[in-house]
N, C-alpha and C. Protein backbone atom coordinates (compact mmCIF):
# COMPACT_ATOMS: atom_id res chain seq x y z
N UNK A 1 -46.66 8.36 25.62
CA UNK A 1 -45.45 7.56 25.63
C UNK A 1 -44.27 8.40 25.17
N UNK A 2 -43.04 8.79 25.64
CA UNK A 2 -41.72 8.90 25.68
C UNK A 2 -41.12 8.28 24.28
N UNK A 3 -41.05 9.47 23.26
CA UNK A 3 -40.24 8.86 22.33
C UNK A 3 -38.85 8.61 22.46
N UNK A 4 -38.01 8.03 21.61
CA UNK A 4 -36.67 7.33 22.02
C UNK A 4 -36.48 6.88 21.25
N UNK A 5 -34.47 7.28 21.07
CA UNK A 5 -33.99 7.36 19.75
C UNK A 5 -32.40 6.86 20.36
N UNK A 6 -31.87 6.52 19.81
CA UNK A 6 -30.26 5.75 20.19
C UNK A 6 -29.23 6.65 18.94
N UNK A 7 -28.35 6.78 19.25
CA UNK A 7 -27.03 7.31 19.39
C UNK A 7 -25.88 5.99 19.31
N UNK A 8 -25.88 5.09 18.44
CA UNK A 8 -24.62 4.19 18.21
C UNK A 8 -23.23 4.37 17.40
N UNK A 9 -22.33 3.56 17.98
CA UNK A 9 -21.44 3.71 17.12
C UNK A 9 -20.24 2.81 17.90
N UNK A 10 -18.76 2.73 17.13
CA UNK A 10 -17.84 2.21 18.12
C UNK A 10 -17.15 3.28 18.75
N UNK A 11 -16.24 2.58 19.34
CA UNK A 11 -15.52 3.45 20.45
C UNK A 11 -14.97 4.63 19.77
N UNK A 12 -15.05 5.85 19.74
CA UNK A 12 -14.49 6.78 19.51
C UNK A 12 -15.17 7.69 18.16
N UNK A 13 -16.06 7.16 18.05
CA UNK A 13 -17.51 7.20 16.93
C UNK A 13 -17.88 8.85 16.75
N UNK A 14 -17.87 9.65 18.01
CA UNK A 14 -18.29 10.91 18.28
C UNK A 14 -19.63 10.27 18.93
N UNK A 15 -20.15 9.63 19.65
CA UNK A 15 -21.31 9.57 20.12
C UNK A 15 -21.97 10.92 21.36
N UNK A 16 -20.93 10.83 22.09
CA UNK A 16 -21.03 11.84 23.32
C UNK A 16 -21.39 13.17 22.35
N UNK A 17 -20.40 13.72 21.73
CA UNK A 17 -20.62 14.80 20.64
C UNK A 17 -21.92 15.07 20.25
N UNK A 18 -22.22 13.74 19.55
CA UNK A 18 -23.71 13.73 18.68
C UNK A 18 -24.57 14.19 19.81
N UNK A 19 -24.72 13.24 21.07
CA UNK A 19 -25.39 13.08 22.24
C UNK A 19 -26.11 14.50 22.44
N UNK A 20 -24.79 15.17 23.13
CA UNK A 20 -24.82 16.70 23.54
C UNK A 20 -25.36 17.68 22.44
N UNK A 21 -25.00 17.86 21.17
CA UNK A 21 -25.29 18.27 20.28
C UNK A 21 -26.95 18.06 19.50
N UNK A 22 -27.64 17.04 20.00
CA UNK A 22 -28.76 16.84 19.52
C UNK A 22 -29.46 17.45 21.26
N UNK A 23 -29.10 16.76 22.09
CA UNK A 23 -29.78 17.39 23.29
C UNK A 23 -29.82 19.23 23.00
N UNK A 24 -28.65 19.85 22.80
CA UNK A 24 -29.05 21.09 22.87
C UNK A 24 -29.58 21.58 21.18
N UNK A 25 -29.80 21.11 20.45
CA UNK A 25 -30.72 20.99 19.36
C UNK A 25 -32.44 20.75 19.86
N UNK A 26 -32.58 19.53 20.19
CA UNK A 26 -34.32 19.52 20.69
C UNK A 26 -34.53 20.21 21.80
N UNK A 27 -33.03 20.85 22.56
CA UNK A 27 -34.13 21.48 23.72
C UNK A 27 -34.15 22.61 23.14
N UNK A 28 -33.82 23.52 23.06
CA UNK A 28 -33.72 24.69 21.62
C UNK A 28 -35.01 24.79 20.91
N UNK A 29 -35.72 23.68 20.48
CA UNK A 29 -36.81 23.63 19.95
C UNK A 29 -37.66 23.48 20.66
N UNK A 30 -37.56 23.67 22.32
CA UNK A 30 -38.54 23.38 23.04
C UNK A 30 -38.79 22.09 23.71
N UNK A 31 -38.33 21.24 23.35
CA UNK A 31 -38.56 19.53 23.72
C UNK A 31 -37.68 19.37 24.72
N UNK A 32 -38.47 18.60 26.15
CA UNK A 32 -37.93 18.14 26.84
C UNK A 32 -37.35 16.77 26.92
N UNK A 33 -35.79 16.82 27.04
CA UNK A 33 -34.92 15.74 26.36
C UNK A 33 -34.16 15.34 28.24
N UNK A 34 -34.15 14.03 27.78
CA UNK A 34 -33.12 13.44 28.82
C UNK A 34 -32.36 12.33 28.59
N UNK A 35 -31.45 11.62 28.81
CA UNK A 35 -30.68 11.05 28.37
C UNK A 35 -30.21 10.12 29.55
N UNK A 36 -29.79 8.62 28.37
CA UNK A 36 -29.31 7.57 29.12
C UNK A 36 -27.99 6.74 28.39
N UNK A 37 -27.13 7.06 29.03
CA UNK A 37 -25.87 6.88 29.09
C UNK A 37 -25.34 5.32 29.30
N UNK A 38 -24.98 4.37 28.24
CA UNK A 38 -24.34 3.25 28.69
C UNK A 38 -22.51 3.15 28.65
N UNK A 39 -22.23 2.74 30.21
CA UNK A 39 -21.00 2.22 30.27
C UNK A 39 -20.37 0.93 30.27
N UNK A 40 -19.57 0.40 29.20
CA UNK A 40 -18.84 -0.88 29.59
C UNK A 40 -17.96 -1.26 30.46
N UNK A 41 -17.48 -0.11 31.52
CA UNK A 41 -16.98 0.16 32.93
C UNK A 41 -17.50 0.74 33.63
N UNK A 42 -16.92 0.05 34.78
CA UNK A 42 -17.11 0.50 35.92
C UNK A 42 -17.16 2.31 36.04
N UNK A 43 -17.65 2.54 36.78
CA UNK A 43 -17.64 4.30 36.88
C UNK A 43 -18.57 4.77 38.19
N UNK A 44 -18.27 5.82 38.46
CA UNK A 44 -18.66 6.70 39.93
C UNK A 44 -18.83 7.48 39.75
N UNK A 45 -19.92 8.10 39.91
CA UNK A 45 -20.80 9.51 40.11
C UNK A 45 -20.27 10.01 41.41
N UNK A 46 -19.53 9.44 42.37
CA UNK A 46 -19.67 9.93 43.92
C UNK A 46 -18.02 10.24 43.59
N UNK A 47 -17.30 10.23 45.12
CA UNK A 47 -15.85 9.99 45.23
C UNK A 47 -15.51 10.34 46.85
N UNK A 48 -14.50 9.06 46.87
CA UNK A 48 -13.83 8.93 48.47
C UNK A 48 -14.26 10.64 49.02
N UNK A 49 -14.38 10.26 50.52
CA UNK A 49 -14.71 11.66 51.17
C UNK A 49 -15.80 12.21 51.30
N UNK A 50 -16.68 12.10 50.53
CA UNK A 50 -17.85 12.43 50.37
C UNK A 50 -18.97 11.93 51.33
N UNK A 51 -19.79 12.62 52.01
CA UNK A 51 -20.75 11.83 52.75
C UNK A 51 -21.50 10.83 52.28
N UNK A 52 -21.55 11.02 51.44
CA UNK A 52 -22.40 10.13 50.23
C UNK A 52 -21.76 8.72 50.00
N UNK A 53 -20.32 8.89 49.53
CA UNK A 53 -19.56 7.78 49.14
C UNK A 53 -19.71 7.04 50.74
N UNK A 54 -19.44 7.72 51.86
CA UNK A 54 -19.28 6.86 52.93
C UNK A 54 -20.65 6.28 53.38
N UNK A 55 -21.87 6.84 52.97
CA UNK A 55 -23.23 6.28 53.10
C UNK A 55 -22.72 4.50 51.96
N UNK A 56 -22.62 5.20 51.10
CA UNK A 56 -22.35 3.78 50.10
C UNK A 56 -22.07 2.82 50.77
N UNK A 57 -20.23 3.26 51.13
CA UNK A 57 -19.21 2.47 51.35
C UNK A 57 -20.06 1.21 52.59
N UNK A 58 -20.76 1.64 53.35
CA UNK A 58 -21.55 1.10 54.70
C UNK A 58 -22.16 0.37 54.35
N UNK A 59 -22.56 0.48 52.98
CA UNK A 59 -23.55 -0.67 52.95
C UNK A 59 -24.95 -0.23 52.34
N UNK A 60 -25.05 1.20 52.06
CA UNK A 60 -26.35 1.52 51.48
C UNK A 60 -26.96 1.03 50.03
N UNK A 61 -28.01 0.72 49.66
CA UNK A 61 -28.40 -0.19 48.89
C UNK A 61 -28.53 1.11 47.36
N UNK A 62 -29.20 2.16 48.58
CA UNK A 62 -29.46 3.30 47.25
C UNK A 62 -29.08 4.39 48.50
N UNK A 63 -28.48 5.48 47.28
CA UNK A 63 -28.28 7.11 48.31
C UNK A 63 -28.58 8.40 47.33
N UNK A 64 -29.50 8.97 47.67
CA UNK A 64 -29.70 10.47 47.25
C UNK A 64 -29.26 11.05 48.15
N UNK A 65 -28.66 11.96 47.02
CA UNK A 65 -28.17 13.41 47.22
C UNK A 65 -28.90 14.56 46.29
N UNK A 66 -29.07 15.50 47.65
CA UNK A 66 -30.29 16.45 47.04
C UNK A 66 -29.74 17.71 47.57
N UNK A 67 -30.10 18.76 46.71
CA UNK A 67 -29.62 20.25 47.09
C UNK A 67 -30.93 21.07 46.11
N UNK A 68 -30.77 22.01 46.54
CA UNK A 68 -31.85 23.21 45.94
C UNK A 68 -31.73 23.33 44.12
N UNK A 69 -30.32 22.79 43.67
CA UNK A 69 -30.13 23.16 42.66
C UNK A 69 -30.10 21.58 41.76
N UNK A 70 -30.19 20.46 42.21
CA UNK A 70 -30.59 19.22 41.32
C UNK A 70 -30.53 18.03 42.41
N UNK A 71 -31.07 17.14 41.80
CA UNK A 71 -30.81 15.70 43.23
C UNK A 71 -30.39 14.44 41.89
N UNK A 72 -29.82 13.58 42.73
CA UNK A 72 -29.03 12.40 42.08
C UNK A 72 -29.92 11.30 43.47
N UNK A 73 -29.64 10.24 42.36
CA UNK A 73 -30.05 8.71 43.07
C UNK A 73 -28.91 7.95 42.84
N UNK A 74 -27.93 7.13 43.29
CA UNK A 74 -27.34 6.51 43.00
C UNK A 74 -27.42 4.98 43.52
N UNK A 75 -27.77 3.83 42.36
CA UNK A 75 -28.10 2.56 43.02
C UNK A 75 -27.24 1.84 42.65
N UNK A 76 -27.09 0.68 43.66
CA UNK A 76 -25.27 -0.22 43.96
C UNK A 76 -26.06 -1.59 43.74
N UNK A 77 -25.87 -1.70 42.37
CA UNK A 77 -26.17 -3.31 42.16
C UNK A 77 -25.20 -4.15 42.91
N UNK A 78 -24.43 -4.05 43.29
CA UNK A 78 -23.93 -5.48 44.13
C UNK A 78 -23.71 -6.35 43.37
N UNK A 79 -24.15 -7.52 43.44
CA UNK A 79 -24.28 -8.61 42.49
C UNK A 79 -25.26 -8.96 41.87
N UNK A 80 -25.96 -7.41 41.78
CA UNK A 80 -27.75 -7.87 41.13
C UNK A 80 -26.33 -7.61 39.26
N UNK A 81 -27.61 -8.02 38.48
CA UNK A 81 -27.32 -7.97 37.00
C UNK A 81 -27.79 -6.13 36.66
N UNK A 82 -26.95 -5.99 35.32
CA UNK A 82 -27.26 -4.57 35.00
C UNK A 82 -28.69 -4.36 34.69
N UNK A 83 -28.93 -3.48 35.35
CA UNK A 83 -31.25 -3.90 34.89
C UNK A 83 -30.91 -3.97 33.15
N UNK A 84 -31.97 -4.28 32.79
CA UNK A 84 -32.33 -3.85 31.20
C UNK A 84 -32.67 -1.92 31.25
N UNK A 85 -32.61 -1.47 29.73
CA UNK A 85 -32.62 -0.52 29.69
C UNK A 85 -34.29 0.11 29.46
N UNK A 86 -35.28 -1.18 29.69
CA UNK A 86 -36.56 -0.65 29.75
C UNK A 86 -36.88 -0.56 31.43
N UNK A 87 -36.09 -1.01 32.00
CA UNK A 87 -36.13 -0.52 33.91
C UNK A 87 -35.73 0.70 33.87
N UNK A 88 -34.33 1.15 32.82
CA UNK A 88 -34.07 2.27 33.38
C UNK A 88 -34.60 3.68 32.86
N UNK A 89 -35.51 3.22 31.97
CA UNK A 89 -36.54 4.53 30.93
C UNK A 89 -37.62 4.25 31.50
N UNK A 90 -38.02 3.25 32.62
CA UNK A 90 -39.50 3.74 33.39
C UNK A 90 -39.21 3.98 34.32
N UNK A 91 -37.76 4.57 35.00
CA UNK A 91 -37.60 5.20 36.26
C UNK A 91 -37.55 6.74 35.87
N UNK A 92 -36.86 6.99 34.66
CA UNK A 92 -36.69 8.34 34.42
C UNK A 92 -38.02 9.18 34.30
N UNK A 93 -38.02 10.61 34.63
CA UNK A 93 -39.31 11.50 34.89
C UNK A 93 -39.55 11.41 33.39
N UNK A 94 -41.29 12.19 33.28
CA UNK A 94 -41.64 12.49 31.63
C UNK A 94 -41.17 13.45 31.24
N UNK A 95 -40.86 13.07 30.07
CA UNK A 95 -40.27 14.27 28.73
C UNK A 95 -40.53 14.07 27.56
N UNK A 96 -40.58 14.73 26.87
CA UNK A 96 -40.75 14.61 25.10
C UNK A 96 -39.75 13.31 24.85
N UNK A 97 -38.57 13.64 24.88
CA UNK A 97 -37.94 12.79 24.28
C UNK A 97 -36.44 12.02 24.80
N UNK A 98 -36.18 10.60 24.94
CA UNK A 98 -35.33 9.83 25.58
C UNK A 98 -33.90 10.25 24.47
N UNK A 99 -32.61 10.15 24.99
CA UNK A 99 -31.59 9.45 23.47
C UNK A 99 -30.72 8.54 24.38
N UNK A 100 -30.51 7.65 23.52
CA UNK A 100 -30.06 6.94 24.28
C UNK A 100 -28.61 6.86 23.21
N UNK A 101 -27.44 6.87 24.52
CA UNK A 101 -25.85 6.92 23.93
C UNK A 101 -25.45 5.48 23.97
N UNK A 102 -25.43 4.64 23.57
CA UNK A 102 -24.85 3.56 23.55
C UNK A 102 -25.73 2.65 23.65
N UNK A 103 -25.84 1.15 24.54
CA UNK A 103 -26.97 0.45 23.96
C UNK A 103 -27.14 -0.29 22.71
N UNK A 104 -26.27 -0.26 22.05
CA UNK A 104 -26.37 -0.18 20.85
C UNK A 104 -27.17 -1.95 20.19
N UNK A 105 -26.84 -2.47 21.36
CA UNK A 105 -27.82 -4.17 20.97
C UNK A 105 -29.36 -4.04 21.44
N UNK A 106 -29.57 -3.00 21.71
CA UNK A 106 -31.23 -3.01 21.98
C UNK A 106 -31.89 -2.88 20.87
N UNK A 107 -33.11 -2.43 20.65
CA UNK A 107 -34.21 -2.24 19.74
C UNK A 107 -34.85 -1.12 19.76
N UNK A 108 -34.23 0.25 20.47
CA UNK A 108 -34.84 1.22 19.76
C UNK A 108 -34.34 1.87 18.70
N UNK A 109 -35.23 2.40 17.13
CA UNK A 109 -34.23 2.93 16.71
C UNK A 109 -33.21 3.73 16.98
N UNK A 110 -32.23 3.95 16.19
CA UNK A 110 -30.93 4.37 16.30
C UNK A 110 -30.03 5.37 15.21
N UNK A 111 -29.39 5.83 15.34
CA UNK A 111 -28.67 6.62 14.36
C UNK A 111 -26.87 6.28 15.07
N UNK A 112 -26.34 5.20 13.52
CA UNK A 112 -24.78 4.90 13.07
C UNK A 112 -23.88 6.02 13.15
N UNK A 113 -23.20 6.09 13.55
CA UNK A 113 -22.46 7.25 14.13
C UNK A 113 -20.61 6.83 12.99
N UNK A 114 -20.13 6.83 12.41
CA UNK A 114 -19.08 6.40 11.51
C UNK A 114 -18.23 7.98 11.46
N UNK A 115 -16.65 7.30 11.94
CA UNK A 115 -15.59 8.84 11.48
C UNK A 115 -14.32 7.78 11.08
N UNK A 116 -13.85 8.23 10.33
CA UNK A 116 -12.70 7.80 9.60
C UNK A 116 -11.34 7.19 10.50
N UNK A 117 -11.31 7.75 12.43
CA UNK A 117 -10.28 8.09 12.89
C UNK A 117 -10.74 6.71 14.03
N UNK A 118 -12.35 6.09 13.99
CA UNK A 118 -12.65 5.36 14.58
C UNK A 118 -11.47 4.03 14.93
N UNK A 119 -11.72 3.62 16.01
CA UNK A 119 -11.04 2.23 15.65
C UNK A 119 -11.60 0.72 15.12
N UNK A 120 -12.83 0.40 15.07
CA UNK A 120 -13.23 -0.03 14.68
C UNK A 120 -14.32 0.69 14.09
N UNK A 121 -13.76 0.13 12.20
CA UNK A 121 -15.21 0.66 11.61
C UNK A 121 -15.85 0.30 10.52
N UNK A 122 -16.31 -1.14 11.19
CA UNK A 122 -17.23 -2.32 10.65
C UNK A 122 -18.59 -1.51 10.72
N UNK A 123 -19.10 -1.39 9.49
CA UNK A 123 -20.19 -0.66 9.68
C UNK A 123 -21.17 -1.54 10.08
N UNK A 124 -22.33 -0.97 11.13
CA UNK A 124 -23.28 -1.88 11.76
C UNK A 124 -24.63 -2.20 11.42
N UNK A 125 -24.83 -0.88 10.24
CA UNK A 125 -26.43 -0.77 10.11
C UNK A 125 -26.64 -2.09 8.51
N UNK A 126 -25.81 -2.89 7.93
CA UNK A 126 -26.62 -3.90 7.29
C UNK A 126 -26.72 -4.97 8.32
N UNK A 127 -26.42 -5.06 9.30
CA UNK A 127 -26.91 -6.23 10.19
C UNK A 127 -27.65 -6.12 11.11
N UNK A 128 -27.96 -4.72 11.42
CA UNK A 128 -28.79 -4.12 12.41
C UNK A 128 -30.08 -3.56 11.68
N UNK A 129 -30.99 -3.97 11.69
CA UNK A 129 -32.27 -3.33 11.14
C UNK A 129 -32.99 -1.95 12.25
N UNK A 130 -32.54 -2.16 12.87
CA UNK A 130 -33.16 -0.64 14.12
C UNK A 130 -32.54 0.56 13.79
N UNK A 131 -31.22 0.38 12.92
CA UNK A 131 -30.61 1.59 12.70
C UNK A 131 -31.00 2.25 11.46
N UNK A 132 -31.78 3.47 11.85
CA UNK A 132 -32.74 4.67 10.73
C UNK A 132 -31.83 5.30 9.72
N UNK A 133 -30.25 5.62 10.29
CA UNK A 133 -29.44 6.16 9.27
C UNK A 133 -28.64 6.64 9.94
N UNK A 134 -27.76 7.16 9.05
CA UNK A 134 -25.82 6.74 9.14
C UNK A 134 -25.44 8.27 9.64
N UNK A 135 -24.68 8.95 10.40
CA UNK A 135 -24.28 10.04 10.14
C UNK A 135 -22.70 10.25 10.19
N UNK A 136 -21.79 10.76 9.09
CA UNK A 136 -20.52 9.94 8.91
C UNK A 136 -19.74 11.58 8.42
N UNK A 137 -18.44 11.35 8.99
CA UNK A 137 -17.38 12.34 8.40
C UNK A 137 -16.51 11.72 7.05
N UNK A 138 -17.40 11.02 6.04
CA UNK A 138 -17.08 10.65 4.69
C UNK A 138 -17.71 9.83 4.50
N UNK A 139 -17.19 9.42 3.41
CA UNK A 139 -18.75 9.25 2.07
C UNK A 139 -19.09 7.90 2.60
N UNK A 140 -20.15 7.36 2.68
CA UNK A 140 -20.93 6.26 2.65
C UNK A 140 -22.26 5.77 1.38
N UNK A 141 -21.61 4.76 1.33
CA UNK A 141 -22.83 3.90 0.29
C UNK A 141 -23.56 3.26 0.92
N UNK A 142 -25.00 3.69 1.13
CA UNK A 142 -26.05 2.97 2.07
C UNK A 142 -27.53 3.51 1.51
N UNK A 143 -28.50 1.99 1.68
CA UNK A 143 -29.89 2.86 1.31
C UNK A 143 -30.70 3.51 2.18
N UNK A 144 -29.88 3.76 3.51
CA UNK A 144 -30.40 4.60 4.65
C UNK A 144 -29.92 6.29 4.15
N UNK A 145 -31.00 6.90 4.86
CA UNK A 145 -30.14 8.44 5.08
C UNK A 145 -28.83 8.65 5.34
N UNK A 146 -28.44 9.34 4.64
CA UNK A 146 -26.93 9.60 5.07
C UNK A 146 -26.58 11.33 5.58
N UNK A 147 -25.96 11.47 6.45
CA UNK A 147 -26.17 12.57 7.08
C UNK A 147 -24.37 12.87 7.30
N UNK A 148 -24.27 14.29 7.03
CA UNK A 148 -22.32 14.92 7.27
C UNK A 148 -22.77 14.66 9.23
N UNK A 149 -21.64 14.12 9.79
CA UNK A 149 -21.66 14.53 11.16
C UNK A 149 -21.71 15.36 12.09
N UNK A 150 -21.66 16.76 11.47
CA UNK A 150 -21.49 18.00 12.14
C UNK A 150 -22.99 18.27 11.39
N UNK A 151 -24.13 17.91 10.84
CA UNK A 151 -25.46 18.63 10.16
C UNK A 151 -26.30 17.88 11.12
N UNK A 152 -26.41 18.78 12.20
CA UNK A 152 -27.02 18.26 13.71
C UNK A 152 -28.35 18.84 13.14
N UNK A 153 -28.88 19.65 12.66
CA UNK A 153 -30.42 20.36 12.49
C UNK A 153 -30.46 19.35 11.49
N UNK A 154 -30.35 18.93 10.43
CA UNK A 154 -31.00 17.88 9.44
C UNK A 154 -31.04 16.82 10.20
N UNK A 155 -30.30 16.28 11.11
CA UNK A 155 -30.13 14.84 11.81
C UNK A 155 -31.51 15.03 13.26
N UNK A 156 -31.61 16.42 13.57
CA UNK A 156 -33.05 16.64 14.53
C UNK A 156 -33.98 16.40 13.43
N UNK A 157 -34.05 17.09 12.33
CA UNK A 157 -35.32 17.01 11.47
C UNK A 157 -35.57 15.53 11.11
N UNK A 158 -34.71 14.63 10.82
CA UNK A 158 -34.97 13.41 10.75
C UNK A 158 -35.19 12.52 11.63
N UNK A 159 -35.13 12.81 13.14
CA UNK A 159 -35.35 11.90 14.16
C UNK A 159 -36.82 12.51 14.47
N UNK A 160 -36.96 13.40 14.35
CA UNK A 160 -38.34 14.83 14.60
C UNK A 160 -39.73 13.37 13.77
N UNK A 161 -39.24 13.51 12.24
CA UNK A 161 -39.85 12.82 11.76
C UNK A 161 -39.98 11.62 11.88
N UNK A 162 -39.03 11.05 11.73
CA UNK A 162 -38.83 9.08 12.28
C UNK A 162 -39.98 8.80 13.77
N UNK A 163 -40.00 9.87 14.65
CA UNK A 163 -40.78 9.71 16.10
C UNK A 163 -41.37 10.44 15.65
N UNK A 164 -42.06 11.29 14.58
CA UNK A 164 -43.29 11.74 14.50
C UNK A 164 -43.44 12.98 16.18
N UNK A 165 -42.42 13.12 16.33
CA UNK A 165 -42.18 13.99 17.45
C UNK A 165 -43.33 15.82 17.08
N UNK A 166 -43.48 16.54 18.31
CA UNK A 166 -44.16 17.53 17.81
C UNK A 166 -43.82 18.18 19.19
N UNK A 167 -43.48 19.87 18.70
CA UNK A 167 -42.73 20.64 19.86
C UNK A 167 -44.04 21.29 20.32
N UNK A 168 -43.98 21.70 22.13
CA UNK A 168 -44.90 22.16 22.52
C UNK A 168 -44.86 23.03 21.59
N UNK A 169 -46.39 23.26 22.17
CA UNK A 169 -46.60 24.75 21.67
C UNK A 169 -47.09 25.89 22.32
């Protein structure tokens, strides 16, 4: 089973930061990492012009695009509902390890993402029990781990442990 770990916070939190920064942390250590990205907008992987976009535009339900050097799937809910995010972690291939950026009302654990410059910053983890610990650009009072935001190797060593994770060998 695919361990999996969340990345929360509010808007402007550093999540993407953390995201990228822990991805090239566990892969570094060997662990194959992939990632799932939630948007509260609308957004496009494709764009006007594209053979692809005009496969869409027609009416295509799903369109890959494939080249020697990576392939994409892109699927057009229409008026279906956003799947849940356990549809979209049993489509993804196997790897050591999932993170998931946003999401933040699901149930896998998670790591609080808190910066001073946030706009909202109602902290989330006493009402959220999924969230393992805080990682913050100033001081926090919490009986979770507390982690500086830029101490990406202590924040791997603690998700390492929390998933009981183990790098090939």
């Amino acid at each position: 089973m695919t361990a999996v770990f969340g990345i929360a916070g509010w808007k402007n939190s550093g999540k993407t930061t953390m995201t990228c920064a822990l991805v090239a942390e566990f892969t570094r250590r060997g662990l194959r990492v992939a990632t799932v990205k939630h948007a509260h907008h609308g957004f496009d992987v494709d764009h006007e012009g594209t053979d692809s976009h005009r496969h869409r535009i027609a009416g295509a339900g799903e369109v890959a695009i494939v080249s020697g050097r990576r392939w994409a799937l892109m699927h057009e809910l229409r008026d279906e509902e956003e799947p849940p995010l356990a549809e979209i972690l049993a489509r993804l291939s196997p790897c050591d390890l999932v993170l998931i950026e946003g999401f933040k009302r699901e149930g896998q654990p998670k790591l609080e993402l808190r910066r001073r410059e946030a706009r909202d910053r109602t902290p989330m983890a006493p009402a959220d029990p999924t969230i393992r610990a805080i990682a913050a650009d100033h001081e926090v009072d919490s009986p979770l781990p507390v982690f500086a935001l830029d101490d990406v190797a202590a924040i791997a060593d603690f998700i390492t442990a929390e998933l009981k994770l183990e790098a090939p060998a």
